[in-house]
Protein backbone atom coordinates (compact mmCIF):
# COMPACT_ATOMS: atom_id res chain seq x y z
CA UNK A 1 -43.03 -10.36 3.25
CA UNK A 2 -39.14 -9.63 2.95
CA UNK A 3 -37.34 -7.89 5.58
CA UNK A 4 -35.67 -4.88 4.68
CA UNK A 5 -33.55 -2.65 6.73
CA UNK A 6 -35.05 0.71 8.19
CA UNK A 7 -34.09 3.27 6.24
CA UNK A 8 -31.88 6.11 8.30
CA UNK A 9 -33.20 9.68 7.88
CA UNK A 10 -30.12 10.75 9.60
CA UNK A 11 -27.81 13.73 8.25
CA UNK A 12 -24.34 14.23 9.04
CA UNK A 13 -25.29 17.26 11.51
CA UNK A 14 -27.53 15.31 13.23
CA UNK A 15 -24.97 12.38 13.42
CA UNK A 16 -22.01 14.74 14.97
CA UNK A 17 -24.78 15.39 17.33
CA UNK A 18 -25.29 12.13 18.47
CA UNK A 19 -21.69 11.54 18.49
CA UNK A 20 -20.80 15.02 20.44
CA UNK A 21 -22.60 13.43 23.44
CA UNK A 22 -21.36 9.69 23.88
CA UNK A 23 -19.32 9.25 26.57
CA UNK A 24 -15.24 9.23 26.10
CA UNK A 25 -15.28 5.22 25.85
CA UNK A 26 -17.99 4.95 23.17
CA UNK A 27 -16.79 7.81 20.87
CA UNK A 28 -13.77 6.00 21.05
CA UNK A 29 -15.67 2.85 19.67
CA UNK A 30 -17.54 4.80 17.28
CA UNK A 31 -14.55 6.06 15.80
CA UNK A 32 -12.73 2.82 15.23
CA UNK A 33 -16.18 1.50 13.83
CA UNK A 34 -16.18 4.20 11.25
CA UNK A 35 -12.50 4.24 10.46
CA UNK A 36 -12.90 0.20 9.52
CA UNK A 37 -16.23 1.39 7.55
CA UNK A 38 -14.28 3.72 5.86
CA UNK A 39 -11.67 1.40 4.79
CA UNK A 40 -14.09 -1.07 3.84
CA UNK A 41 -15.88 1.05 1.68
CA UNK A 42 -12.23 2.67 -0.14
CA UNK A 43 -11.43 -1.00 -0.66
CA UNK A 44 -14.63 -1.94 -2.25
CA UNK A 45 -14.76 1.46 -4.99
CA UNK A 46 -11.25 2.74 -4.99
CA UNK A 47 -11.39 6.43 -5.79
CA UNK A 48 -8.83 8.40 -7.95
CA UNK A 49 -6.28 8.96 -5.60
CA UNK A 50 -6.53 5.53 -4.58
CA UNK A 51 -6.51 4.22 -7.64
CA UNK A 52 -3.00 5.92 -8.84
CA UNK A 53 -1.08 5.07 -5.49
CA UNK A 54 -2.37 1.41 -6.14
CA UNK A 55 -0.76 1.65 -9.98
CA UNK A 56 2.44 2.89 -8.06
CA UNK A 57 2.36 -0.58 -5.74
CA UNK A 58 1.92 -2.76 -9.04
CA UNK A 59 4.06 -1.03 -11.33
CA UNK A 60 6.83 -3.64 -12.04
CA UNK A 61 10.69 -3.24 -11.75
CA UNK A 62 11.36 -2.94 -15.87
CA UNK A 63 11.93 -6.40 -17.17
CA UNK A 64 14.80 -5.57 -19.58
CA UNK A 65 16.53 -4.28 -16.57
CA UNK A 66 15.82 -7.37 -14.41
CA UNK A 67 17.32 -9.59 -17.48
CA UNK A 68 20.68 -7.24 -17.41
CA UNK A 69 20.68 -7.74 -13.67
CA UNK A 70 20.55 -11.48 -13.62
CA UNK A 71 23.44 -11.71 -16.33
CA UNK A 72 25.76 -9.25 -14.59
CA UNK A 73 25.01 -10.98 -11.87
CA UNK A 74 25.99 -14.42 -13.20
CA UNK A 75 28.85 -13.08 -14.73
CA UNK A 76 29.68 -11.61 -11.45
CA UNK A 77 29.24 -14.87 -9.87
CA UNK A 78 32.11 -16.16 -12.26
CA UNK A 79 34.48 -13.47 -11.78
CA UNK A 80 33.97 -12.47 -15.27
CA UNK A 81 32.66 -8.89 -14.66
CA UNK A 82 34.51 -6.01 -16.66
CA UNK A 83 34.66 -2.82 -14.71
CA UNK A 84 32.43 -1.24 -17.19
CA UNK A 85 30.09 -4.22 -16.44
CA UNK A 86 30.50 -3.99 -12.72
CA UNK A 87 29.40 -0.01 -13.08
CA UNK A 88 26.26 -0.80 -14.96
CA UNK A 89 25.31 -3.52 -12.49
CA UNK A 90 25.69 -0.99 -9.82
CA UNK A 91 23.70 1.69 -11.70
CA UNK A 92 20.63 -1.56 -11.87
CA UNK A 93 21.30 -2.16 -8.19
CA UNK A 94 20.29 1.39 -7.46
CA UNK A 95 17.32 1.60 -9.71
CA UNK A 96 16.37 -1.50 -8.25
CA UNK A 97 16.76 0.27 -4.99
CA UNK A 98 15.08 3.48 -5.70
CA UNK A 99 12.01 1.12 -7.25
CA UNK A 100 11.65 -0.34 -4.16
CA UNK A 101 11.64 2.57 -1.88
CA UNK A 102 8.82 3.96 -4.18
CA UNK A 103 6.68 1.05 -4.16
CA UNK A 104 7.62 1.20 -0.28
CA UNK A 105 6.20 5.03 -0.10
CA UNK A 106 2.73 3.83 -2.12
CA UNK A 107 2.08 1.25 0.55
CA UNK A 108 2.57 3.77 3.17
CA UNK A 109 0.04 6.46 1.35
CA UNK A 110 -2.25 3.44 0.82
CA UNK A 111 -2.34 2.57 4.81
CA UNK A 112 -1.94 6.18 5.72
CA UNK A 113 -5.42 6.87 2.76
CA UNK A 114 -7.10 3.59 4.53
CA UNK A 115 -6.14 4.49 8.03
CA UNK A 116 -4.77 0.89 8.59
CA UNK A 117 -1.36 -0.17 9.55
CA UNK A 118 1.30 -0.91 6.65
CA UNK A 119 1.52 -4.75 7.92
CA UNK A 120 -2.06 -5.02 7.07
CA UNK A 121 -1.59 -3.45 3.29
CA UNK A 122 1.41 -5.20 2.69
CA UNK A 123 -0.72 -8.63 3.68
CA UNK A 124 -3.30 -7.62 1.50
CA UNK A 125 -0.70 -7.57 -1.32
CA UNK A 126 1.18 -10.61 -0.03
CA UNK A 127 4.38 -8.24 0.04
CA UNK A 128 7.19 -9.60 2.62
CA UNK A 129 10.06 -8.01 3.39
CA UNK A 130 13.09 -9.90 2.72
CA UNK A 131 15.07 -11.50 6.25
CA UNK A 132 18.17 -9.16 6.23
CA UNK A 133 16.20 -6.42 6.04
């Protein structure tokens, strides 16, 4: 005969009321347990709101931008840069910048939606932050 789990007849109420009297320590416990089920469960079946701060993580610096950046950048490298040159490569620069910072905020909603710690999203992703930073 297979082994099943007992099923739990218990509703939220009743739950809070269970929870209402354990002492300080094991609330405590309980509410770490539940916070990591939670986050278990958002990673499993993202929801909506999960699902569009995740796009804003993956959505890429634009490649035609990337391109312009390496050239400028090579061209800076050679001391070949024209100040009109040297003003668009700033302009990437700060795109670049302002890319970044988003992505940054998305990881933070993610961790802050997840109740984790931003190290532990950023993992998850395989995101590092660069050495000088």
């Amino acid at each position: 005969m297979p082994v099943t789990e007992p099923k739990l007849k218990s509703s939220r109420k009743a739950l809070l009321q269970a929870a209402d009297h354990l002492r300080p320590q094991e609330f405590n416990r309980f509410w770490e347990e539940l916070q990591i089920l939670r986050a278990r469960r958002l990673r499993s079946r993202p929801d909506g709101s999960e699902r569009a701060i995740l796009a804003r993580i993956q959505k890429p610096f634009p490649s035609e931008s990337k391109r312009q950046m390496q050239k400028l950048a090579a061209k800076m490298e050679a001391e070949t840069l024209t100040a009109q040159e040297s003003a668009r490569l700033r302009d990437l620069a700060f795109q670049r910048e302002e890319w970044h910072a988003e992505r940054m905020r998305a990881l933070v909603d993610l961790a802050n939606l997840r109740m984790t710690t931003l190290d532990e999203v950023m993992s998850e992703f395989g995101i590092e932050l660069p050495e000088h930073a």
